[in-house]
N, C-alpha and C. Protein backbone atom coordinates (compact mmCIF):
# COMPACT_ATOMS: atom_id res chain seq x y z
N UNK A 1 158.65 -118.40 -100.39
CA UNK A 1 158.89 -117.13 -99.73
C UNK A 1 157.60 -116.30 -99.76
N UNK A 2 157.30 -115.61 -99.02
CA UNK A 2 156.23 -114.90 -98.42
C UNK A 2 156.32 -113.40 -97.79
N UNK A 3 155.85 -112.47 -99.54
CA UNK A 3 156.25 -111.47 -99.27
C UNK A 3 154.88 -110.38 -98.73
N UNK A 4 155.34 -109.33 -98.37
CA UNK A 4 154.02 -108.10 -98.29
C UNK A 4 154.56 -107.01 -99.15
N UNK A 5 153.38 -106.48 -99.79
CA UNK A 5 153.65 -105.34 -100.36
C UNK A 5 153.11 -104.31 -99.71
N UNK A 6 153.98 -103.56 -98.96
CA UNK A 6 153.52 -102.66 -97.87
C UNK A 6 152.94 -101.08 -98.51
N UNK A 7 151.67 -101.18 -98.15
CA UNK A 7 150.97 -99.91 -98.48
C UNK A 7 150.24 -98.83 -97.10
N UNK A 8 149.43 -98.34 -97.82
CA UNK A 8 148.76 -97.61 -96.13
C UNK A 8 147.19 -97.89 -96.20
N UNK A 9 146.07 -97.24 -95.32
CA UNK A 9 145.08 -97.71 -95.82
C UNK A 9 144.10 -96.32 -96.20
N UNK A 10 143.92 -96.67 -97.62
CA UNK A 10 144.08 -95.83 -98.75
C UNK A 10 142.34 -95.01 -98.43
N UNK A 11 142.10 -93.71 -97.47
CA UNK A 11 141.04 -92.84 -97.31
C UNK A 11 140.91 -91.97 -97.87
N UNK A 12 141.57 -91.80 -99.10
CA UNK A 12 141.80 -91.13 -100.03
C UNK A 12 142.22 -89.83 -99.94
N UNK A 13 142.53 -89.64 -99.11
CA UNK A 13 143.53 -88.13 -99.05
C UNK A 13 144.73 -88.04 -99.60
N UNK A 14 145.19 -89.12 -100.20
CA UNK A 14 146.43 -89.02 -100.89
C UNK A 14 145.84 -89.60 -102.34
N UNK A 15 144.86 -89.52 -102.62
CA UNK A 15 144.35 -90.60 -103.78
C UNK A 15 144.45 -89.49 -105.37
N UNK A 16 144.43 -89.63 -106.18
CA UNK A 16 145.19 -88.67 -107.61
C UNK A 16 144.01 -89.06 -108.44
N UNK A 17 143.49 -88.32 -109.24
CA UNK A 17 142.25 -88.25 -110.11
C UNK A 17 142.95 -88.91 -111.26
N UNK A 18 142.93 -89.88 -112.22
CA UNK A 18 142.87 -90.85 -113.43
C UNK A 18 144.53 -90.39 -113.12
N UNK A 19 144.52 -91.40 -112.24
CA UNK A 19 146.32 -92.27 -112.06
C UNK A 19 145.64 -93.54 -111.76
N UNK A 20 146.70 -94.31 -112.56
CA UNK A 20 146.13 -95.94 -112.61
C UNK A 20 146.74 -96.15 -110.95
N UNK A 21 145.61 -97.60 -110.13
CA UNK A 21 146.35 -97.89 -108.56
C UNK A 21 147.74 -98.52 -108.96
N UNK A 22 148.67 -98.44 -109.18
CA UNK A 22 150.01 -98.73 -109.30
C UNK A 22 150.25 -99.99 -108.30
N UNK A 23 149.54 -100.02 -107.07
CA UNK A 23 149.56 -100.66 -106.37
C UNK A 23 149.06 -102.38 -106.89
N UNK A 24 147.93 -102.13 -106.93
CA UNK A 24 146.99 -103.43 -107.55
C UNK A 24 147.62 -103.69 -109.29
N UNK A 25 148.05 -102.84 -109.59
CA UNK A 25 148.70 -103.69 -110.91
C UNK A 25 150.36 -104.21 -110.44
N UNK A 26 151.01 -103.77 -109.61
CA UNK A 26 152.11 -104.43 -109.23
C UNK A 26 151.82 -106.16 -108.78
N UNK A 27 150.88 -105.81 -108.01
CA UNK A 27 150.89 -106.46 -107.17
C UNK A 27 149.89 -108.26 -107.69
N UNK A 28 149.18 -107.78 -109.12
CA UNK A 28 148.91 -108.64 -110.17
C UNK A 28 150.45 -109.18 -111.03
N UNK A 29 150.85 -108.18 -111.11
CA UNK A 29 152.08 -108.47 -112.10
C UNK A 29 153.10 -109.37 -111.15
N UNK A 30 153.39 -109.27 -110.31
CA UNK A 30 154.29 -110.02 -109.07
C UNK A 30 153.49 -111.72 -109.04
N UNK A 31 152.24 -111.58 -108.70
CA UNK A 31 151.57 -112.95 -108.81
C UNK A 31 151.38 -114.04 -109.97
N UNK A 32 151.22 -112.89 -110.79
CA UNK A 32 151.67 -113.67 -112.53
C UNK A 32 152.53 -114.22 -112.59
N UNK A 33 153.87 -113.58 -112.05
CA UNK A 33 155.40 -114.27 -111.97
C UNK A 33 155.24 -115.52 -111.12
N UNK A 34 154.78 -115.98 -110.36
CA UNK A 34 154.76 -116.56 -109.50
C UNK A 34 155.16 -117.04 -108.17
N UNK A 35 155.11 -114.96 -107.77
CA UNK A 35 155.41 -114.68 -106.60
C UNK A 35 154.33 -115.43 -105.44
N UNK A 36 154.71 -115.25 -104.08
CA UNK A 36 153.50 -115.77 -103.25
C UNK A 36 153.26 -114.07 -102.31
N UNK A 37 152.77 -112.94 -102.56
CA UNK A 37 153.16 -112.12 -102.26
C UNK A 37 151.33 -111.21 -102.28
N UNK A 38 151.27 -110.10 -101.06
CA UNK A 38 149.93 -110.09 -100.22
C UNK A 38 150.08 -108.44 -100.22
N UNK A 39 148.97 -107.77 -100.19
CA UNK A 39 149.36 -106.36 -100.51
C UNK A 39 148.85 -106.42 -98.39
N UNK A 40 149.15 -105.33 -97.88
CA UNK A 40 149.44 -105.09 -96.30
C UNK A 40 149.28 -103.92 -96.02
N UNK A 41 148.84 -103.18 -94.99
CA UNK A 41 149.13 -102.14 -94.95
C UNK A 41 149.57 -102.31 -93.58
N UNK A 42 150.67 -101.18 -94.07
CA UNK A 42 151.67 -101.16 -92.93
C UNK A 42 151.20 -100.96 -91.19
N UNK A 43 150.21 -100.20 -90.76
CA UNK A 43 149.61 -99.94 -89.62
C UNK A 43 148.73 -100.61 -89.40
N UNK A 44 148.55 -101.87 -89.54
CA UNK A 44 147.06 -102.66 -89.28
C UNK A 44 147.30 -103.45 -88.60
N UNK A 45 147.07 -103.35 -87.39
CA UNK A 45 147.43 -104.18 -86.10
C UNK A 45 147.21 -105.67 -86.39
N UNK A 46 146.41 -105.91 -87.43
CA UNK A 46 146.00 -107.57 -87.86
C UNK A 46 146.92 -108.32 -88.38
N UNK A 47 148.00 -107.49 -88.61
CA UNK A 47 148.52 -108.19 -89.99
C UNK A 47 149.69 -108.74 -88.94
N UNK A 48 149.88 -110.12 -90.00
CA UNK A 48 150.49 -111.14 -88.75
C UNK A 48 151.87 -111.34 -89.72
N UNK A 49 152.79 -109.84 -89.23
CA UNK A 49 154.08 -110.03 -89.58
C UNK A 49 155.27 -110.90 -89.84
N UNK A 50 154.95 -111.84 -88.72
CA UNK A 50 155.62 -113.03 -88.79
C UNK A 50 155.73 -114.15 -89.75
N UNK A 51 154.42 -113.92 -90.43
CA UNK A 51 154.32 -114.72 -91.75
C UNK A 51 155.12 -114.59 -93.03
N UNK A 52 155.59 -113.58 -92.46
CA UNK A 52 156.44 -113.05 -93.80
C UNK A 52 158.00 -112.92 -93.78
N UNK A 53 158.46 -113.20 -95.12
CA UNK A 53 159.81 -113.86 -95.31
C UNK A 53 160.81 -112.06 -95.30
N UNK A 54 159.83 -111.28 -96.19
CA UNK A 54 160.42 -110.21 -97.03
C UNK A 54 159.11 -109.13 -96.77
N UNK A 55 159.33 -108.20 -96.98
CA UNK A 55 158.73 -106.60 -96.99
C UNK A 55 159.45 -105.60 -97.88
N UNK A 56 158.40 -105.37 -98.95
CA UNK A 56 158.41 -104.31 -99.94
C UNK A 56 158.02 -102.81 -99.62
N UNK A 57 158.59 -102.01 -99.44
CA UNK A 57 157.68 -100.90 -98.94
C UNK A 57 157.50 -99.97 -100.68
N UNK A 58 156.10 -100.15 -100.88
CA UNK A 58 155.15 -100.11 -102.08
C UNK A 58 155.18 -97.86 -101.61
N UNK A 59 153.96 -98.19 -100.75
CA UNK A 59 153.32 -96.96 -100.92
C UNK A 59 152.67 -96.32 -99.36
N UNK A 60 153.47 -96.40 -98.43
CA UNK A 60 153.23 -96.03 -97.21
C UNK A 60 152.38 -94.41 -97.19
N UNK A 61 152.29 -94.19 -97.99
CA UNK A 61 151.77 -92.60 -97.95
C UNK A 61 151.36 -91.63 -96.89
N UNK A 62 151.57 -92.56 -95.86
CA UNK A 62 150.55 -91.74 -94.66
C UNK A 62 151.79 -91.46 -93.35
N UNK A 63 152.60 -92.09 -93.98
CA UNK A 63 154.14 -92.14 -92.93
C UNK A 63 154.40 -90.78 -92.11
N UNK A 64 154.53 -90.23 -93.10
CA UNK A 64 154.52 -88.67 -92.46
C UNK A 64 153.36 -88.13 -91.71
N UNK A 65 152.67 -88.29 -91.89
CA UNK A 65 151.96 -88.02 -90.57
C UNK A 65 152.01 -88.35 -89.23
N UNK A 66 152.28 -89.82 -89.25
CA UNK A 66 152.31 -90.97 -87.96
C UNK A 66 153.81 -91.12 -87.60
N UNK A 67 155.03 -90.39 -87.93
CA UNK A 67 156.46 -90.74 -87.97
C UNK A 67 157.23 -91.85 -87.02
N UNK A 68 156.16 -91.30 -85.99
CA UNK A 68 156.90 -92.23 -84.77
C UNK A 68 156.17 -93.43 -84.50
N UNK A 69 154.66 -93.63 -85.36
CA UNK A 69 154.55 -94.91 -85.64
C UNK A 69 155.10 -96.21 -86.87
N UNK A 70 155.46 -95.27 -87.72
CA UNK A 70 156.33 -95.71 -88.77
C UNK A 70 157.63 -96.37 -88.77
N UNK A 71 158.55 -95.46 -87.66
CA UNK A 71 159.38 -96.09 -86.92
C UNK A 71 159.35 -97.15 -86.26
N UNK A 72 157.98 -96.88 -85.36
CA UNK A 72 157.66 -98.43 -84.31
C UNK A 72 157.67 -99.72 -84.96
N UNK A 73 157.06 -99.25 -86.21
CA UNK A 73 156.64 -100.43 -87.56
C UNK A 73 158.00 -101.05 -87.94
N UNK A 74 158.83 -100.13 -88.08
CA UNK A 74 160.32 -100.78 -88.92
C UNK A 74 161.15 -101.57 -87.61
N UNK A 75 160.97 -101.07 -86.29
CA UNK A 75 162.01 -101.63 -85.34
C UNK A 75 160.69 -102.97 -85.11
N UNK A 76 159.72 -103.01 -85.06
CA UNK A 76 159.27 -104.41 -85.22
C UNK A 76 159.79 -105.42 -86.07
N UNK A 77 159.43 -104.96 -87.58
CA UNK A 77 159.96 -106.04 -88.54
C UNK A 77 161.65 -106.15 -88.25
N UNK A 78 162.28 -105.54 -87.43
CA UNK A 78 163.51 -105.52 -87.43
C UNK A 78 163.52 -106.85 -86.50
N UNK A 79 163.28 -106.80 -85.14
CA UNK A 79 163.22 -107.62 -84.42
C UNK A 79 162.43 -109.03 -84.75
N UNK A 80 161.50 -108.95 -85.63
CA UNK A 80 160.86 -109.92 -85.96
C UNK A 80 162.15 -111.11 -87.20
N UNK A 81 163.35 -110.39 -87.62
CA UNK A 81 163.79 -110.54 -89.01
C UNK A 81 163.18 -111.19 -89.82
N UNK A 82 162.46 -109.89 -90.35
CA UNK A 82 161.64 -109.84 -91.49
C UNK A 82 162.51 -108.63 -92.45
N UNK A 83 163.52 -109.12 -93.53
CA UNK A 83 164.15 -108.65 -94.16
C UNK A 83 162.90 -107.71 -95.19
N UNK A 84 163.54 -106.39 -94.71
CA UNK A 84 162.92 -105.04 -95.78
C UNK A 84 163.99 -105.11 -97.04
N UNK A 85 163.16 -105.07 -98.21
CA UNK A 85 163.91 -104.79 -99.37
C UNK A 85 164.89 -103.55 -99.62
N UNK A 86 164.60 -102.37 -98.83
CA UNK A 86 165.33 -101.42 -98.65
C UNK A 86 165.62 -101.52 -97.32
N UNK A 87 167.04 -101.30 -96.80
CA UNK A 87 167.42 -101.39 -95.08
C UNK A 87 166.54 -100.99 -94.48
N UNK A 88 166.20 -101.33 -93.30
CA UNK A 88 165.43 -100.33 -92.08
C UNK A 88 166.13 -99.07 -91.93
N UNK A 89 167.32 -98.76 -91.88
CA UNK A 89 168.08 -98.04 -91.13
C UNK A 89 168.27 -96.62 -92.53
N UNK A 90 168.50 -97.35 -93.68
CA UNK A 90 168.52 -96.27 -95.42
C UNK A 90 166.83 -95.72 -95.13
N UNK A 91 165.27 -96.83 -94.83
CA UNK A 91 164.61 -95.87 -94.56
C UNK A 91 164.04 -95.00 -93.81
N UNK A 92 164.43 -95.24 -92.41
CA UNK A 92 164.39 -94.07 -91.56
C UNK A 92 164.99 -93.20 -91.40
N UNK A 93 166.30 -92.95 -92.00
CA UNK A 93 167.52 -91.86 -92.23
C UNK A 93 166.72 -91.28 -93.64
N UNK A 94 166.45 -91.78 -94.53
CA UNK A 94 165.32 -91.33 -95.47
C UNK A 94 164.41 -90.36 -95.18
N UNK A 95 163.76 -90.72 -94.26
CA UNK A 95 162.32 -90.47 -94.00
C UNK A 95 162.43 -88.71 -93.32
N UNK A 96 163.55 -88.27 -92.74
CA UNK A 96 164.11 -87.04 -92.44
C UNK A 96 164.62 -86.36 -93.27
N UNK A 97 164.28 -85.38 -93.67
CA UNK A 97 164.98 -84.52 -94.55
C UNK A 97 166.36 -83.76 -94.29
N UNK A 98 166.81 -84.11 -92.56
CA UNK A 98 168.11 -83.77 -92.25
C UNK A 98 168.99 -84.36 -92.50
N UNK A 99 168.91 -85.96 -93.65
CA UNK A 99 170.12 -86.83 -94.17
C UNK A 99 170.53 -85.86 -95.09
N UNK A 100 170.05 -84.37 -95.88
CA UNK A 100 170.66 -83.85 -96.74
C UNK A 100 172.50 -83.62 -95.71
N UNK A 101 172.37 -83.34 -94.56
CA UNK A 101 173.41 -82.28 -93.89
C UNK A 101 174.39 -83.75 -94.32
N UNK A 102 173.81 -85.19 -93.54
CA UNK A 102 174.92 -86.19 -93.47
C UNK A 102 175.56 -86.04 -95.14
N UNK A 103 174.93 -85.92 -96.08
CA UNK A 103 175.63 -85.83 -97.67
C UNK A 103 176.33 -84.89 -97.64
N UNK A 104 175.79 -83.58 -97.54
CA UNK A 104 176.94 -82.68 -97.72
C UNK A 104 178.19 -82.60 -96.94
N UNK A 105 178.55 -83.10 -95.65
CA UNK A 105 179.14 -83.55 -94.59
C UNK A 105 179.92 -84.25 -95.29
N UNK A 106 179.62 -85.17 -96.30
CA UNK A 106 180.08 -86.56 -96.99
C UNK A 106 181.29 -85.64 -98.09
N UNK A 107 180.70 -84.47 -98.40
CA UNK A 107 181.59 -83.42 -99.48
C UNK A 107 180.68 -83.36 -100.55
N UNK A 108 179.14 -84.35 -100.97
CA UNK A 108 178.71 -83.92 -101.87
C UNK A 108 177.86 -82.60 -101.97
N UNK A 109 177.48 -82.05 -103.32
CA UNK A 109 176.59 -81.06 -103.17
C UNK A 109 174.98 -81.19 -102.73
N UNK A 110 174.16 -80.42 -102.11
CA UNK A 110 173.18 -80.26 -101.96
C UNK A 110 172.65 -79.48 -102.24
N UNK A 111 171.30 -78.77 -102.54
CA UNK A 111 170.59 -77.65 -102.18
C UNK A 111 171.13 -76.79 -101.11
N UNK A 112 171.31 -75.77 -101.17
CA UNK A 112 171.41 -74.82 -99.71
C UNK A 112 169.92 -75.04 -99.04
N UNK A 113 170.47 -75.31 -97.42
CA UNK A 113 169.47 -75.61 -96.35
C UNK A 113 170.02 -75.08 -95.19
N UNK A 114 169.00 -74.64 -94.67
CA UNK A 114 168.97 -74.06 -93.23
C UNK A 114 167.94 -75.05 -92.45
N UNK A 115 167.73 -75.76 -91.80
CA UNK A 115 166.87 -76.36 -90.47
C UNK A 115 166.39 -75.24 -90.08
N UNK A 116 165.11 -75.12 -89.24
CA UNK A 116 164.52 -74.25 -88.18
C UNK A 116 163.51 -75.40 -87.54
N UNK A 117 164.14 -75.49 -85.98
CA UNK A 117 163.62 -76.38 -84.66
C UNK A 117 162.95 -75.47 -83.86
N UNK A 118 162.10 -76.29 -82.91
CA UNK A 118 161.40 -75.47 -82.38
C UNK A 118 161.99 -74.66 -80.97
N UNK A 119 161.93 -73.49 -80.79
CA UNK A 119 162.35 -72.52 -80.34
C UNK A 119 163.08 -71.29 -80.79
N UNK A 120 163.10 -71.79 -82.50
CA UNK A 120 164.34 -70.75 -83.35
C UNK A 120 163.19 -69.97 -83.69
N UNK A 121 163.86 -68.35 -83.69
CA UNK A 121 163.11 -67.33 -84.12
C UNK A 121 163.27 -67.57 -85.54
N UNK A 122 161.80 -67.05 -86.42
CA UNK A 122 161.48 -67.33 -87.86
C UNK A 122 161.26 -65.54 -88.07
N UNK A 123 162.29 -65.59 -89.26
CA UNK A 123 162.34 -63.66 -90.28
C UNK A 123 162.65 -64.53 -91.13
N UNK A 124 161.74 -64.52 -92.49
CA UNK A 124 161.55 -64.98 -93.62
C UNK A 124 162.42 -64.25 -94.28
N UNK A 125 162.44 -62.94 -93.85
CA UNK A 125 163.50 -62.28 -94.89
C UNK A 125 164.40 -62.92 -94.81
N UNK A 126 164.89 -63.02 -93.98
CA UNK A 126 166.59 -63.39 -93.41
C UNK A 126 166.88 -64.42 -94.57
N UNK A 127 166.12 -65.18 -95.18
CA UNK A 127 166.75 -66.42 -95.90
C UNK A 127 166.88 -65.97 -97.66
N UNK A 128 165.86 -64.66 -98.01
CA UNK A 128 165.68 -64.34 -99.23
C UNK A 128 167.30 -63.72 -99.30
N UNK A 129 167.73 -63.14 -98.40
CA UNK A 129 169.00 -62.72 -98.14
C UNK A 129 169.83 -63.80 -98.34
N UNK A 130 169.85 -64.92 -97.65
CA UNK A 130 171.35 -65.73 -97.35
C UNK A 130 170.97 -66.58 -98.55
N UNK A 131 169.84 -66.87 -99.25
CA UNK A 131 170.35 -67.67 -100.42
C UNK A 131 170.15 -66.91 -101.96
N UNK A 132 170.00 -65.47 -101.62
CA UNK A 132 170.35 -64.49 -102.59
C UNK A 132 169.59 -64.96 -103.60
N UNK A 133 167.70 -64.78 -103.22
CA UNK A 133 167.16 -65.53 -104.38
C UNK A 133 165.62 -64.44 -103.85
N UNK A 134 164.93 -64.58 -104.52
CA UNK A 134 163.69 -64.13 -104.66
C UNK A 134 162.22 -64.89 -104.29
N UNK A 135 162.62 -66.03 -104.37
CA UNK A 135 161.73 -67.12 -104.02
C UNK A 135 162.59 -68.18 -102.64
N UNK A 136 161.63 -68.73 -101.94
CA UNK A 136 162.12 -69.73 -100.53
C UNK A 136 160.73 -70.83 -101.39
N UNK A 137 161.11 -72.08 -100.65
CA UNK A 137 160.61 -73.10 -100.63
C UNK A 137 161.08 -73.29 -98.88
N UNK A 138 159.78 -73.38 -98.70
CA UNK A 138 159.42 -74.29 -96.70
C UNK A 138 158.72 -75.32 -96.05
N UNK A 139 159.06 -76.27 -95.68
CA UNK A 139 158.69 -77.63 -95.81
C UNK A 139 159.12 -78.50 -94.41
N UNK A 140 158.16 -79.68 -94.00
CA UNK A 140 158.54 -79.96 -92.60
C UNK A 140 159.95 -80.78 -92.75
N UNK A 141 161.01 -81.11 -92.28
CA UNK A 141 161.96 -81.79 -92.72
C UNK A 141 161.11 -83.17 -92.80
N UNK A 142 160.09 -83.96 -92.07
CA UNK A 142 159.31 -84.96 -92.30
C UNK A 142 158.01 -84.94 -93.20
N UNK A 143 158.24 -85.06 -94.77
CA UNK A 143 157.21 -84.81 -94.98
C UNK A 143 156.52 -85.11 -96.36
N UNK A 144 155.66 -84.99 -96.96
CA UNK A 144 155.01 -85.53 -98.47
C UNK A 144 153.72 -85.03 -98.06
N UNK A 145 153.74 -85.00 -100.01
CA UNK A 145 152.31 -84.77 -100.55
C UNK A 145 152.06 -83.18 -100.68
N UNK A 146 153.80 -82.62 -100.21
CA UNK A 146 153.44 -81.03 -100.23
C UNK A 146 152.89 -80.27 -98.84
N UNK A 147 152.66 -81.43 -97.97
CA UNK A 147 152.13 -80.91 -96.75
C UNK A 147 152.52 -79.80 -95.82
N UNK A 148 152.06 -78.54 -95.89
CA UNK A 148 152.48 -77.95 -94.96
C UNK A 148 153.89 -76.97 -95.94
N UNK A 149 153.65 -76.92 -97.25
CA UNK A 149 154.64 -76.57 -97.99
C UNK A 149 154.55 -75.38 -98.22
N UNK A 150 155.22 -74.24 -98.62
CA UNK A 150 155.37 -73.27 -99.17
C UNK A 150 156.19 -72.48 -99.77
N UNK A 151 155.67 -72.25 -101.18
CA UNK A 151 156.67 -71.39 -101.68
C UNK A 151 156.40 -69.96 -101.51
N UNK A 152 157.78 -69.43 -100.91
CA UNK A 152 157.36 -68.01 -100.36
C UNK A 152 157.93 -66.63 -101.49
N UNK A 153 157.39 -65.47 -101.21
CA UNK A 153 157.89 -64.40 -102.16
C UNK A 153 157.99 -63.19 -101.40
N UNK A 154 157.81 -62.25 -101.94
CA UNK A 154 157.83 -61.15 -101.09
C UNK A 154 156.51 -60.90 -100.54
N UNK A 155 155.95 -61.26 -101.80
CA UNK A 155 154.60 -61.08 -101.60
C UNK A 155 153.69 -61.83 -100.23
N UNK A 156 153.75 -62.95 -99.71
CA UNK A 156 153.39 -63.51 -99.07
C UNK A 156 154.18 -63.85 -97.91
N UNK A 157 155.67 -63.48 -97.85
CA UNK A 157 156.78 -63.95 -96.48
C UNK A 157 155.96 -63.15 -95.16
N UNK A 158 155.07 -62.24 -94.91
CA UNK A 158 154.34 -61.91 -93.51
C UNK A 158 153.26 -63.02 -92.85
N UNK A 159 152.87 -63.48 -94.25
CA UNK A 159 151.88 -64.97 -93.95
C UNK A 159 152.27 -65.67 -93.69
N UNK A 160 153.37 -66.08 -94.31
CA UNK A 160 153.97 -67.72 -94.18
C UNK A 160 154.59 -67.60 -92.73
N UNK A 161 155.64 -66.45 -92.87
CA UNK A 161 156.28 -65.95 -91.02
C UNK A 161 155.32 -66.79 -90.31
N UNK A 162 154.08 -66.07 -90.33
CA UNK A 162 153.28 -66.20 -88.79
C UNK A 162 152.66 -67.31 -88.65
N UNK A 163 152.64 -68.43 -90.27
CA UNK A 163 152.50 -69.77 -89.72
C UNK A 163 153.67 -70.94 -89.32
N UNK A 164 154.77 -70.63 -90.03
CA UNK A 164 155.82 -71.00 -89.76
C UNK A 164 156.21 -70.68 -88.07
N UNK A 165 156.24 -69.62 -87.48
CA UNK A 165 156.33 -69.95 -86.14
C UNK A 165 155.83 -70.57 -85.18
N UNK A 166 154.24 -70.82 -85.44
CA UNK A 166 153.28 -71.92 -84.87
C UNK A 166 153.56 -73.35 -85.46
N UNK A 167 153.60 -73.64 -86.59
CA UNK A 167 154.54 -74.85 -87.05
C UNK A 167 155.07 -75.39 -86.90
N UNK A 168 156.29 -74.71 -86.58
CA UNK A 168 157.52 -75.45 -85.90
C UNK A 168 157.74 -75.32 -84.48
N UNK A 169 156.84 -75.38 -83.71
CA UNK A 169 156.35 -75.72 -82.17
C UNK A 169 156.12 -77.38 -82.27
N UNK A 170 155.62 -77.37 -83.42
CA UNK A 170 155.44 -79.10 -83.57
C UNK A 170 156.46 -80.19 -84.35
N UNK A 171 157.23 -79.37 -85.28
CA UNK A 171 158.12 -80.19 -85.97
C UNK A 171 159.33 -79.04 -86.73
N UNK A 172 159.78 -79.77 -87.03
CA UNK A 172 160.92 -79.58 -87.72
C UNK A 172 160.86 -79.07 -89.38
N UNK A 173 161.00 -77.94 -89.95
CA UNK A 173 161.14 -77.52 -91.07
C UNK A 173 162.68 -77.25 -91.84
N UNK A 174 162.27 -77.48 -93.11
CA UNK A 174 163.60 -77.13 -93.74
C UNK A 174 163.30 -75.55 -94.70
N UNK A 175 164.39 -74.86 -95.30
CA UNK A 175 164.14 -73.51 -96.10
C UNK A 175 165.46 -73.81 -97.01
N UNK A 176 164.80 -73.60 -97.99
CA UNK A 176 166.00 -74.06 -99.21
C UNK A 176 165.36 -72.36 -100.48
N UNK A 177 166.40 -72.46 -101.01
CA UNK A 177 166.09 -71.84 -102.18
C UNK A 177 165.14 -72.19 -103.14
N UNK A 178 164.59 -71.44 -103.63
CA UNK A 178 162.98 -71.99 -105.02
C UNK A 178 163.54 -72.33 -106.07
N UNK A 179 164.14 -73.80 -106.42
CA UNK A 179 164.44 -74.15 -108.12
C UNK A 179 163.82 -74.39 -108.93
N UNK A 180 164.16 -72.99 -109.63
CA UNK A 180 163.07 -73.18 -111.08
C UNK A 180 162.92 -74.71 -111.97
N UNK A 181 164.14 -75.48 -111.85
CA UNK A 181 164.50 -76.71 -112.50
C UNK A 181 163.31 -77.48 -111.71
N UNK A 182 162.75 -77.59 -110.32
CA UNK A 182 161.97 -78.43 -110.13
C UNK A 182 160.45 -78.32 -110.97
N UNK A 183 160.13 -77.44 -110.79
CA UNK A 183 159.04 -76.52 -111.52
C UNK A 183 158.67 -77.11 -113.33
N UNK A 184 159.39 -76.24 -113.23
CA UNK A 184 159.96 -76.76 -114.56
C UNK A 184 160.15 -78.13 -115.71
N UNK A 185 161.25 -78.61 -115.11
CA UNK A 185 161.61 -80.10 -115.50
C UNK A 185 160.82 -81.19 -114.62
N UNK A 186 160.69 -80.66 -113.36
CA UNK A 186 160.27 -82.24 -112.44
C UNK A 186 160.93 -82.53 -111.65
């Protein structure tokens, strides 16, 4: 069997000062076992998918940026059946931060969330109000690494406003309440 360990290709904008590559020691430790298994990055037009039995998705890091090439990537290996270790379908419902609504929908709890798409008027206040908190957290519903994140206060909701409305001309944001527990604990 003939696996890939799907990564991105690493220009270091996502790269972490004395964090071991997690990547290259997996991917030693897998071959030790006596896996037959190839580290890949997911967007590299070279890589000859077909060779492969199975797909690990390791460390795509750059997904969010490229979304709708990420997608293109998964309905390939789909058609190719090239079995992903996690469904295609668990990670592109993933990859949106609007699978919170399908859970709570489901009856479980979530974070309180509001969506804002593009054309919705943005008043920052409005949310310090409806989740009766002092702090907002704002974030693209597609997204990592913190990109494009903010935690808002009183102090700063006139700033964030006026980028948040240019923002979401391009994508999709979520506004949740600020948990101290993330902060905090992790």
């Amino acid at each position: 069997m003939n696996i890939a360990l799907v990564t991105y290709q690493d220009n270091g904008k996502y790269h972490v000062i004395n964090v071991q590559n997690e990547d290259d020691a997996l991917l030693d430790f897998l071959k030790s076992k006596g896996l037959s298994i190839t580290k890949e990055i997911w967007n590299d037009e070279n890589v000859k998918w077909e060779a492969y039995d199975l797909a690990i998705i390791k460390s795509p890091w750059d997904y969010f940026d490229l979304i709708e090439d990420f997608y293109a990537w998964l309905t390939k290996l789909k058609s190719l059946n090239i079995k992903l270790l996690n469904p295609i379908d668990i990670v592109k419902w993933n990859a949106d931060k609007h699978y919170l609504q399908d859970i709570e929908r489901a009856g479980l709890k979530v974070t309180p969330s509001i969506f804002l798409t593009n054309g919705d008027k943005v008043n920052i206040q409005d949310y310090f109000t409806n989740f009766k908190t002092e702090k907002i957290i704002v974030k693209p519903a597609v997204s990592g690494g913190s990109k494009n994140t903010f935690k808002v206060t009183a102090a700063n909701a006139d700033e964030i406003n006026e980028k948040l409305t240019s923002l979401i001309e391009v994508e999709d944001f979520i506004v949740q309440p600020f948990l101290t527990e993330i902060e905090d604990d992790g």
